[in-house]
Protein backbone atom coordinates (compact mmCIF):
# COMPACT_ATOMS: atom_id res chain seq x y z
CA UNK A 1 -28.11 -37.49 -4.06
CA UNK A 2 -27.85 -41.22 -3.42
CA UNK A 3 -30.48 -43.71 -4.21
CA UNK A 4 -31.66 -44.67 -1.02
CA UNK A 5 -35.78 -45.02 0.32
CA UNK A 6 -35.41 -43.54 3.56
CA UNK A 7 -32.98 -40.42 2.81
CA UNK A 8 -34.57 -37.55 3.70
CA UNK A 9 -35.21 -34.96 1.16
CA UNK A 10 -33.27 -32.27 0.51
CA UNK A 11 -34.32 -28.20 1.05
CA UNK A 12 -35.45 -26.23 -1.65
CA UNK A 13 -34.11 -23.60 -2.84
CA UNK A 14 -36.97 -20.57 -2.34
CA UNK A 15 -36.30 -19.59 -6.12
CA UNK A 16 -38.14 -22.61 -6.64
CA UNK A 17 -41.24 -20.39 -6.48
CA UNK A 18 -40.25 -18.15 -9.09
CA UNK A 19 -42.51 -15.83 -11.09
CA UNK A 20 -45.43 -16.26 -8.40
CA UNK A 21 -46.77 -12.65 -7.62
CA UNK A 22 -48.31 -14.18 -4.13
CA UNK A 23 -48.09 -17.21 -1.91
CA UNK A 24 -48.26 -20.28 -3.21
CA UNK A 25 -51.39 -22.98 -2.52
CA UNK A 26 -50.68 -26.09 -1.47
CA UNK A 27 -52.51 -28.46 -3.23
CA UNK A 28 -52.32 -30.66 0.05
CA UNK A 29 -55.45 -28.62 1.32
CA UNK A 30 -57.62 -30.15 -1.37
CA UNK A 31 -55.73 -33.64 -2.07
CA UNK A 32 -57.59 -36.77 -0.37
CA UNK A 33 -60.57 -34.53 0.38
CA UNK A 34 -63.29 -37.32 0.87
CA UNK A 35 -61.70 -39.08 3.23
CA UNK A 36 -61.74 -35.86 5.71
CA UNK A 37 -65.48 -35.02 4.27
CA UNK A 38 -66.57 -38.48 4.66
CA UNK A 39 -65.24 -38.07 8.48
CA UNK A 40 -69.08 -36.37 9.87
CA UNK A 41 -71.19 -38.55 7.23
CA UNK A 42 -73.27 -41.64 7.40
CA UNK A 43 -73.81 -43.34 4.26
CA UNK A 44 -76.48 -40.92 3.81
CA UNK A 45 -74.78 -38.54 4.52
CA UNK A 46 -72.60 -39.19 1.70
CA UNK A 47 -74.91 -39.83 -0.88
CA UNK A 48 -76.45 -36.64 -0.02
CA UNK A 49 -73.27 -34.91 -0.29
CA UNK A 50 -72.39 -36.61 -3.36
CA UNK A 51 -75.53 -35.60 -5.18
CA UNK A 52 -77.19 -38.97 -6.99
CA UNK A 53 -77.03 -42.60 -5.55
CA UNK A 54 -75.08 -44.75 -8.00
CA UNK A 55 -77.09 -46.47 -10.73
CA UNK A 56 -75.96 -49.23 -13.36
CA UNK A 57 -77.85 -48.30 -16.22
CA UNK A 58 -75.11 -45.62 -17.48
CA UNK A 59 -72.44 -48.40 -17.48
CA UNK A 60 -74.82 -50.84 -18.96
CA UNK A 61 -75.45 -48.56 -21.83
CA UNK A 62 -71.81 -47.74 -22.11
CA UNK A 63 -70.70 -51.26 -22.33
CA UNK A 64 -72.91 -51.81 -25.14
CA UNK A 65 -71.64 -49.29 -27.45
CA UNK A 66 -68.49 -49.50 -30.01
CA UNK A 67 -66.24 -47.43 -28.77
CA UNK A 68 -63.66 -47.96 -31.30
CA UNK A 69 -66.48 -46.95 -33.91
CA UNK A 70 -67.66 -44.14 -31.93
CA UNK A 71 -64.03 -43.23 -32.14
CA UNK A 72 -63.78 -43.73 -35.90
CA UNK A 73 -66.51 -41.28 -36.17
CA UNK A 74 -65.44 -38.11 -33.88
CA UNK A 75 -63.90 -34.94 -35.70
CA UNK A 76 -61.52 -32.59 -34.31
CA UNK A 77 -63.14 -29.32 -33.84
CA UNK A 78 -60.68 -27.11 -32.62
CA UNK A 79 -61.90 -26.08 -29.01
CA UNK A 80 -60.84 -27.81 -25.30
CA UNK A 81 -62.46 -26.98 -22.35
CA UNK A 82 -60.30 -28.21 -19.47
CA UNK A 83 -61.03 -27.61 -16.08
CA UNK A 84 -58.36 -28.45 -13.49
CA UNK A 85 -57.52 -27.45 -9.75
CA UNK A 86 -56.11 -24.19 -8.82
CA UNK A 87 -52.27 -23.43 -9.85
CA UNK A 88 -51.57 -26.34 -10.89
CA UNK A 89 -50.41 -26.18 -14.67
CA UNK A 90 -47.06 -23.78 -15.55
CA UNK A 91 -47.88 -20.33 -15.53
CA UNK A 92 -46.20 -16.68 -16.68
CA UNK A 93 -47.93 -13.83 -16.98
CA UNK A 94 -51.12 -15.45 -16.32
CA UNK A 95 -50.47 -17.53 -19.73
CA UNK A 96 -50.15 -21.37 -20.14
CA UNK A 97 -46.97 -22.01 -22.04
CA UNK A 98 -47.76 -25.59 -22.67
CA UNK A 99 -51.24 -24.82 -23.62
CA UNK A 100 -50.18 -22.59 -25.76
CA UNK A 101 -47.89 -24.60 -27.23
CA UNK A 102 -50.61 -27.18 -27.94
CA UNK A 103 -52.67 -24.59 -29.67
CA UNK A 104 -49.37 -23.69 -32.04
CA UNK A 105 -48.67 -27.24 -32.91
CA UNK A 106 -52.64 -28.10 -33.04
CA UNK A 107 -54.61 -25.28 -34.10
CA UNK A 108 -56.68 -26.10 -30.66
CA UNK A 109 -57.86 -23.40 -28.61
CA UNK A 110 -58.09 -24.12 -25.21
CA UNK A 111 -60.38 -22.60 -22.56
CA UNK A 112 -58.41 -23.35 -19.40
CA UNK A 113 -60.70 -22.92 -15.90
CA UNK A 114 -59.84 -23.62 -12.58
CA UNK A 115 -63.10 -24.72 -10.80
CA UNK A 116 -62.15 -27.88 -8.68
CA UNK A 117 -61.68 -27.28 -5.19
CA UNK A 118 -61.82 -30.65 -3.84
CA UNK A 119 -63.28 -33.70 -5.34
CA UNK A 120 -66.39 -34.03 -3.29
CA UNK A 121 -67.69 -31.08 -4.12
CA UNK A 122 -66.96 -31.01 -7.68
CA UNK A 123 -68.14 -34.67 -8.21
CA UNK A 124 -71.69 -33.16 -6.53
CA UNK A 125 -71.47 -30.37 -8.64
CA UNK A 126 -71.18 -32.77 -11.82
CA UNK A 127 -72.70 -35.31 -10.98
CA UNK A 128 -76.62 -34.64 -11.29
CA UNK A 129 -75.98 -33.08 -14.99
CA UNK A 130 -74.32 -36.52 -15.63
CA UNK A 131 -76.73 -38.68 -14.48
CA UNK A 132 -79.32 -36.86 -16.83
CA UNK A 133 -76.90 -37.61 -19.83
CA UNK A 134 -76.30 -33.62 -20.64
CA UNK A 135 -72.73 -32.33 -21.27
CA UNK A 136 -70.86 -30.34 -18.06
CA UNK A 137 -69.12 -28.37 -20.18
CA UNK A 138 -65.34 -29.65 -19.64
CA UNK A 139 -64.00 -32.13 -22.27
CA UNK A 140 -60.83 -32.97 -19.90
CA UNK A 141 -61.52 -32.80 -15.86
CA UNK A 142 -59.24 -33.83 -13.35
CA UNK A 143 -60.29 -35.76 -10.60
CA UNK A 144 -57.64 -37.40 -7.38
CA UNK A 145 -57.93 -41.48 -7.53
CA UNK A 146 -60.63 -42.34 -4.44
CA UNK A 147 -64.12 -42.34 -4.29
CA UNK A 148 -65.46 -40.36 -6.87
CA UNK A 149 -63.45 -41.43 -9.61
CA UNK A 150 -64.68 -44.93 -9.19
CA UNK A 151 -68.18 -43.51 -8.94
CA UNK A 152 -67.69 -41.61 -12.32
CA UNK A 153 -66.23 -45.29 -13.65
CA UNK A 154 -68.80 -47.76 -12.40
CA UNK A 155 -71.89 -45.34 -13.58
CA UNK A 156 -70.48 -44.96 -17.04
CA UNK A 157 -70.07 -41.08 -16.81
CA UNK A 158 -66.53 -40.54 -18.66
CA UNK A 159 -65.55 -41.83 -22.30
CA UNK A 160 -63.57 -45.20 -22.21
CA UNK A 161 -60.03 -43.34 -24.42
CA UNK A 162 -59.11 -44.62 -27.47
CA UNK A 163 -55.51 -46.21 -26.60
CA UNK A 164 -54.62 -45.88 -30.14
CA UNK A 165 -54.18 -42.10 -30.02
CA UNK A 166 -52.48 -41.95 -27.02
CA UNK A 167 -49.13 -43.38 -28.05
CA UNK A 168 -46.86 -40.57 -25.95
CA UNK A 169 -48.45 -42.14 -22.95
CA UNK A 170 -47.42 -45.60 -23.21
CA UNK A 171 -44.12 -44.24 -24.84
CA UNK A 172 -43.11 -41.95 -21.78
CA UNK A 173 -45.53 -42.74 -18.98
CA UNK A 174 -43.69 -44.27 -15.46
CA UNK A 175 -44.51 -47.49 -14.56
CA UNK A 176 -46.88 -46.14 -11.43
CA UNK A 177 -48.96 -44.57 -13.95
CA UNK A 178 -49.77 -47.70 -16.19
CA UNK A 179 -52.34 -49.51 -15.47
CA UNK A 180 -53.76 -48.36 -11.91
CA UNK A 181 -55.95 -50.27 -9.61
CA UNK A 182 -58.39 -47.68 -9.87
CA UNK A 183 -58.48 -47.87 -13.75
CA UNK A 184 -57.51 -51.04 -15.25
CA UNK A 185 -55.57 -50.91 -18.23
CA UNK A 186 -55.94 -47.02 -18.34
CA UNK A 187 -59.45 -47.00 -19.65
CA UNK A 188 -60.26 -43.81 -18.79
CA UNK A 189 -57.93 -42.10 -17.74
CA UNK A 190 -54.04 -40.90 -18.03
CA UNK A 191 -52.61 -39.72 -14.87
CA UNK A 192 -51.76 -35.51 -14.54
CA UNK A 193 -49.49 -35.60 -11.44
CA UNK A 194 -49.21 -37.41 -8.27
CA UNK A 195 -47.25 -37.32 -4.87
CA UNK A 196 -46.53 -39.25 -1.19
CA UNK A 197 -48.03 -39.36 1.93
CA UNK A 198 -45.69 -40.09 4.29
CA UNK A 199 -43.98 -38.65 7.60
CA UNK A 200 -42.93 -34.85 7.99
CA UNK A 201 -40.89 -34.09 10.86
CA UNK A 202 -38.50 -31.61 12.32
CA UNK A 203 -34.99 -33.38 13.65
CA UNK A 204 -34.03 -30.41 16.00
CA UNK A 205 -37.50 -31.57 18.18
CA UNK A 206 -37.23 -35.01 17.70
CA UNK A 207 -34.01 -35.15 18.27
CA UNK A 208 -33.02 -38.12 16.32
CA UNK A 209 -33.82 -38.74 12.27
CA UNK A 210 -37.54 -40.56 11.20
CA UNK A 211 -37.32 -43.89 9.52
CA UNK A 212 -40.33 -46.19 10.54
CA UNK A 213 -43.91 -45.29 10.66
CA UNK A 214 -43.50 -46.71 14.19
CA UNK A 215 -41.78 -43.35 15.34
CA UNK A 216 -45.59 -42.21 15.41
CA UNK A 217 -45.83 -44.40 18.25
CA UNK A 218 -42.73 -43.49 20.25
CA UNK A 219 -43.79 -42.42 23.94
CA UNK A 220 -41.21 -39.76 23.70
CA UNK A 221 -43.26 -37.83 21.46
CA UNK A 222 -46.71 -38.06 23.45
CA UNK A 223 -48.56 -34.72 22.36
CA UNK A 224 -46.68 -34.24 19.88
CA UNK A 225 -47.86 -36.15 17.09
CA UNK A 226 -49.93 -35.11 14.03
CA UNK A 227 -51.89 -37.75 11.83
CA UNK A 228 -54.24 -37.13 9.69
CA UNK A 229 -58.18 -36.66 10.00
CA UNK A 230 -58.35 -37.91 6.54
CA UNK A 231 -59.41 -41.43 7.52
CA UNK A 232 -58.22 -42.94 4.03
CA UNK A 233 -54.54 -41.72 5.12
CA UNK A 234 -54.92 -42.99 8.91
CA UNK A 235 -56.14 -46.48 8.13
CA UNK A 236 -53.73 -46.70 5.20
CA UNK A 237 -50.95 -45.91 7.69
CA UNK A 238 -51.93 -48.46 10.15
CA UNK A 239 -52.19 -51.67 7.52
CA UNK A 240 -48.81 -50.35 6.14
CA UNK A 241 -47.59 -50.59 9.81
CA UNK A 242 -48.91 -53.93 10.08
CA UNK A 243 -47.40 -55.58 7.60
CA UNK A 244 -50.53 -55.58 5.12
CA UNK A 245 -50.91 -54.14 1.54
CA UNK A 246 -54.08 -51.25 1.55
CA UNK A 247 -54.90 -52.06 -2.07
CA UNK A 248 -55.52 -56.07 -1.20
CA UNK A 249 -56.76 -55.82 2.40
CA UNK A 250 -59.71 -56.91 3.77
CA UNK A 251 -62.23 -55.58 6.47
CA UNK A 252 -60.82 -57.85 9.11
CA UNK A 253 -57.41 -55.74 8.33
CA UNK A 254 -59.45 -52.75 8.19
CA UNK A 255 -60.12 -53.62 12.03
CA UNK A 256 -56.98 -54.63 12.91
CA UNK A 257 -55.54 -51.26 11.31
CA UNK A 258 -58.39 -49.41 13.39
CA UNK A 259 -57.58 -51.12 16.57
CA UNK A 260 -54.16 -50.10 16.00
CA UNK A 261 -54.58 -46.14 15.63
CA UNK A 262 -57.01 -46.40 18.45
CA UNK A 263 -54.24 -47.26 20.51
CA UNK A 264 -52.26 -44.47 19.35
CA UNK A 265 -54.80 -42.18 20.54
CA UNK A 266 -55.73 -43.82 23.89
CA UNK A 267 -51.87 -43.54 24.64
CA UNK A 268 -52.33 -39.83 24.35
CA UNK A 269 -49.62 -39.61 21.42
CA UNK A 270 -51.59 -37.62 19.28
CA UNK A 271 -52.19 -34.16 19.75
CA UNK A 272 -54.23 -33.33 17.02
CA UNK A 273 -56.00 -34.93 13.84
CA UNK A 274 -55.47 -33.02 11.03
CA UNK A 275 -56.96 -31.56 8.07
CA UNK A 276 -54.33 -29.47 5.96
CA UNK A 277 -53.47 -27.10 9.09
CA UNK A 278 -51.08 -29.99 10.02
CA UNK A 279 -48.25 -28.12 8.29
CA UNK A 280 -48.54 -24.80 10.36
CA UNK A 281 -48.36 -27.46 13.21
CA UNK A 282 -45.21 -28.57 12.10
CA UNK A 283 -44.02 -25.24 11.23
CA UNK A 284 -44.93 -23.87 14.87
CA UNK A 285 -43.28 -26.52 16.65
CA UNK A 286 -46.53 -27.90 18.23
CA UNK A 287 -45.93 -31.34 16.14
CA UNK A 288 -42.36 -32.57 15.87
CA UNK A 289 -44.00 -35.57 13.83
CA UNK A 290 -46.45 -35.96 11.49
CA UNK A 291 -48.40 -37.71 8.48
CA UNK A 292 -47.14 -35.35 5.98
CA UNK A 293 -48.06 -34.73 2.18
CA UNK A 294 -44.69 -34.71 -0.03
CA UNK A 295 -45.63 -31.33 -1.48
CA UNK A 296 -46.29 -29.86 1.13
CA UNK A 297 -42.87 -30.14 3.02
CA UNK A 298 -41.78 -29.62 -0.22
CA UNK A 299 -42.70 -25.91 -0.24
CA UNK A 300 -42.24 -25.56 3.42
CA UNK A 301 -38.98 -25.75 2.78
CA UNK A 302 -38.80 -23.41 -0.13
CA UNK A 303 -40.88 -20.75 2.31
CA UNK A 304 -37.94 -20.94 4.89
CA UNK A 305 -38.76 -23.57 6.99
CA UNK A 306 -35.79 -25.39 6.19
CA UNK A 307 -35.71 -27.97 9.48
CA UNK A 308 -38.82 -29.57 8.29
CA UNK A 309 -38.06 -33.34 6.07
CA UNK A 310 -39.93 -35.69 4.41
CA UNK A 311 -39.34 -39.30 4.91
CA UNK A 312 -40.51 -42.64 2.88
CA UNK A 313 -40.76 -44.77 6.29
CA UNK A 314 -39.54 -48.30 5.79
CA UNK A 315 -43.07 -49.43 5.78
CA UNK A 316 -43.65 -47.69 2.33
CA UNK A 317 -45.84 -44.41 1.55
CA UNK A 318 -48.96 -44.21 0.32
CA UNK A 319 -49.33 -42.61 -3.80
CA UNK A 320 -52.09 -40.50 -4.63
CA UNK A 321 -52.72 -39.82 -8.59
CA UNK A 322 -55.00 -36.88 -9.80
CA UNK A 323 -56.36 -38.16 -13.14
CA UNK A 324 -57.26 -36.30 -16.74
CA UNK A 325 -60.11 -37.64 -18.06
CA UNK A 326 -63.17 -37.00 -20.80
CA UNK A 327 -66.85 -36.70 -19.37
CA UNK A 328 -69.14 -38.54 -21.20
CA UNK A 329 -70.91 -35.71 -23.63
CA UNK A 330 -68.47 -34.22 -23.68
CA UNK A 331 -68.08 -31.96 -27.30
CA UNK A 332 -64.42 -32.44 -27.62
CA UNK A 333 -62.96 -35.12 -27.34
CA UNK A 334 -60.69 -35.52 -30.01
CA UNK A 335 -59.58 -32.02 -29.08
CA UNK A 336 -59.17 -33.55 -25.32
CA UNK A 337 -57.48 -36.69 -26.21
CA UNK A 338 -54.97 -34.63 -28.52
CA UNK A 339 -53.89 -32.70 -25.20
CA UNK A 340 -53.72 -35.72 -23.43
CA UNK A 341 -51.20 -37.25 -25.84
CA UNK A 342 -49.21 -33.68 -26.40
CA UNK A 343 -48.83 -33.40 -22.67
CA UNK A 344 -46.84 -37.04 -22.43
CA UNK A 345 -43.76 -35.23 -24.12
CA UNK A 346 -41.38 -35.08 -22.17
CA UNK A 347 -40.49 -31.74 -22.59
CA UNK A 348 -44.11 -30.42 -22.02
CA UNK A 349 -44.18 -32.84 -18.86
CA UNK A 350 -40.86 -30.63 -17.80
CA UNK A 351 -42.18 -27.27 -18.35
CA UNK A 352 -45.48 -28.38 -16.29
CA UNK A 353 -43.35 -30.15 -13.34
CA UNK A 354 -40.76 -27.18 -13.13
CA UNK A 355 -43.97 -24.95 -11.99
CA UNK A 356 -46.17 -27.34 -9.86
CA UNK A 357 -42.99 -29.24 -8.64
CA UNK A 358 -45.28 -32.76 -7.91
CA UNK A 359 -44.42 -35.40 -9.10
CA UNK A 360 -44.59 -36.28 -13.24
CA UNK A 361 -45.65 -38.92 -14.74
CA UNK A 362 -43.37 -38.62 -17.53
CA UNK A 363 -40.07 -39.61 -16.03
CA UNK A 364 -38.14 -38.69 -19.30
CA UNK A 365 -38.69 -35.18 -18.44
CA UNK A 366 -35.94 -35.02 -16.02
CA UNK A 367 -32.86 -34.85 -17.88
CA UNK A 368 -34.36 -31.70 -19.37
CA UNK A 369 -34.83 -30.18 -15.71
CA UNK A 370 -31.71 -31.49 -14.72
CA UNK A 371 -30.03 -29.27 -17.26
CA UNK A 372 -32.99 -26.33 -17.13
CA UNK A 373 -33.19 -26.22 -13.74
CA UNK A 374 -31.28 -28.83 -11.61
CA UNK A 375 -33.15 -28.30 -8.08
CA UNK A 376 -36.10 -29.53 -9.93
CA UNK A 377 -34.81 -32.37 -12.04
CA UNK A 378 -32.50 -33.61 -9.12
CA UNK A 379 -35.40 -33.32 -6.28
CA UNK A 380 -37.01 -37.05 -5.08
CA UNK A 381 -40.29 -34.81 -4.71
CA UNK A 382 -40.90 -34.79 -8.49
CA UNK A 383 -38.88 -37.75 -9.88
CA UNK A 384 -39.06 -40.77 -7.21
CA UNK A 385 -36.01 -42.88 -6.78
CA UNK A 386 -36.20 -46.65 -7.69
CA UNK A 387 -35.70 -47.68 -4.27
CA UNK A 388 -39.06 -45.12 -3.27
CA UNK A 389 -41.25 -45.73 -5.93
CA UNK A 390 -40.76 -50.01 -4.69
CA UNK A 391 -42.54 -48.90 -1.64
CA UNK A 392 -44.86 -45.88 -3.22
CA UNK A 393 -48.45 -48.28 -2.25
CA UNK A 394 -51.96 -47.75 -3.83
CA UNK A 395 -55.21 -47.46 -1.79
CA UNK A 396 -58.01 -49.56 -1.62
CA UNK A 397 -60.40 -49.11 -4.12
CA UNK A 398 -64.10 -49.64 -2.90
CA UNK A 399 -66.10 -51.79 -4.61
CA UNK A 400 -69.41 -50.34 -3.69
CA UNK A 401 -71.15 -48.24 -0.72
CA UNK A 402 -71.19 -50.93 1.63
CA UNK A 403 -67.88 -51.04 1.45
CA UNK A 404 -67.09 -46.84 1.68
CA UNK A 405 -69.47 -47.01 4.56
CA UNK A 406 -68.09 -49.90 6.64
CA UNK A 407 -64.36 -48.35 5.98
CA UNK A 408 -66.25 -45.11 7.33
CA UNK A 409 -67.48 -47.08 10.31
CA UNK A 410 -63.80 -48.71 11.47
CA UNK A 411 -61.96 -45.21 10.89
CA UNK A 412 -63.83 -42.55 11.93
CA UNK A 413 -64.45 -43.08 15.42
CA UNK A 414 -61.04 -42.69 16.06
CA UNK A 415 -60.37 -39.44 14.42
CA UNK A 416 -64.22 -38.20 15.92
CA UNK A 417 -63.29 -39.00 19.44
């Protein structure tokens, strides 16, 4: 496969989906989800769905304390509580092969639960027990870079990690993984897995291959369009299409970017804005174009619906990261951080990317797939290319509600319309 941004990804071989006894989940139905939630809310409307209005004091308390003595001081006491999204760690005969790994080379027992959905609801869920400084019950959580996270940051509510006992990470991590706007020098958090949003397209409708995010605007397509109703992903599509970086922009580029997709839909090019259903869109033929999720065509393609591609447009993609991370009270979290560091080998990075098939942060782990399972280690889907990861962009990062509510303001008129 050559090394090129705007090659279109290969298909997938359906064996790919090995060992599952049912259909797979996408994980694109619950990836980005406040953006979509946030689509009906006010800022009141958020808050209320988010469960507590931020407060300071957390952070202020936080900042005051030692961590590296607080550190010093923790025990190992042989017990992880990890709660994580549906299917997504390796899985055989409804066992964990990497957890259990961790448990033979630790002596850790882990209590694995699957009880995130999407982060809104699982930051509400969370977030009340938090705020009254009482333990959740999870010692590692995983939570998608966005809203919440920097919620959970900026009140204080997860343990700044100890960088010293997390050497695998800065060993094997990929360089999008270090250091993330979201999380300055990896204070709190070490990245699980990740993936694109891009374009998704089939090239026997559109007659012609997708390289520009500007083929969303191409007349000859009129109803036949997807984009997303996550407004995050539309108004991140429409700065990348105008030249200007999401992560830096400002609210006059937030209106420029609106004004933009607001054309878009007064033209009548879009047929639909999306929520996860975009897929079967593609897959009916009722969209020959689309803001797609990486994954997602991904396993399309290993279902049978081999037409479908993924593109990185010319303008760049957007990266989304789902985080691991340790809730403050938590009672584990030497037993959490251990994991953390275990899972940054690269072979334990392999054995969880050859199941979920996103992409790993560990980018040592592909010469093992390459030789375990070479549709895996050789696919752009789970290890970028150079030339892709150059234009892989990150997303703003609000820096408090005025600013979530005025993004709300430019972007959702357009999808609501």
């Amino acid at each position: 496969m050559s090394d090129d941004s705007s090659q279109q990804f290969e298909a997938v071989d359906p064996a790919l989906v090995r060992g599952l006894t049912g259909p797979r989940i996408s994980r694109g139905q619950f990836l980005r989800s406040m953006g979509a939630g946030a689509a009906g809310l006010s800022l009141s409307g958020v808050l209320a769905a988010c469960g507590v209005s931020g407060t300071a004091a957390g952070a202020k308390s936080q900042s005051n304390t030692n961590w590296t003595a607080w550190w010093a001081k923790q025990k190992k006491q042989g017990q992880l509580n990890f709660a994580n999204w549906p299917l997504y760690i390796d899985t055989s005969h409804g066992k964990h092969p990497s957890l259990q790994q961790f448990t033979k080379a630790t002596g850790i027992q882990v209590k694995y639960t699957e009880p995130i959905q999407d982060n809104q609801s699982f930051y509400a869920t969370i977030s009340p027990t938090l705020q009254a400084k009482q333990s959740i019950g999870y010692d590692i959580i995983v939570v998608t870079n966005g809203w919440q996270l920097t919620e959970l940051i900026s009140n204080g509510w997860l343990i700044p990690l100890d960088q010293s006992r997390i050497p695998n990470f800065y060993k094997y991590a990929g360089s999008l993984f270090k250091n993330p706007n979201y999380d300055p020098g990896n204070k709190h958090t070490v990245a699980w897995q990740s993936g694109f949003t891009g374009i998704g397209y089939n090239p026997k409708l559109t007659g012609r291959e997708i390289t520009s995010l500007q083929d969303l605007f191409d007349p000859k397509f009129k109803g036949h369009v997807g984009m997303m109703s996550d407004n995050t992903e539309l108004g991140s599509a429409g700065m990348l299409m105008l030249g200007i970086d999401p992560a830096t922009s400002t609210v006059s580029d937030w209106k420029k970017a609106g004004d933009l997709m607001q054309k878009q839909r007064n033209q009548g090019l879009v047929r639909q804005y999306y929520d996860q259903s975009y897929i079967k869109a593609l897959e009916s033929g009722d969209t020959w174009i689309s803001q797609a999720w990486s994954g997602d065509i991904y396993q399309a393609n290993a279902s049978g619906y081999k037409d479908l591609k993924f593109v990185v447009p010319k303008e760049g993609v957007m990266q989304w990261i789902d985080n691991m991370m340790i809730p403050m009270h938590a009672s584990h979290p030497v037993d959490a951080i251990d994991w953390m560091n275990f899972y940054y080998q690269p072979k334990i990075a392999a054995e969880v990317a050859d199941w979920v098939n996103y992409i790993t942060p560990v980018p040592d782990a592909r010469p093992i797939l390459v030789k375990e399972d070479p549709a895996v280690g050789n696919s752009p889907l789970v290890f970028p290319t150079s030339q892709m990861a150059a234009k892989a962009h990150k997303y703003y990062v609000y820096k408090n509600y005025s600013e979530f509510n005025t993004w709300n303001k430019v972007f959702n008129p357009i999808i609501q319309a």
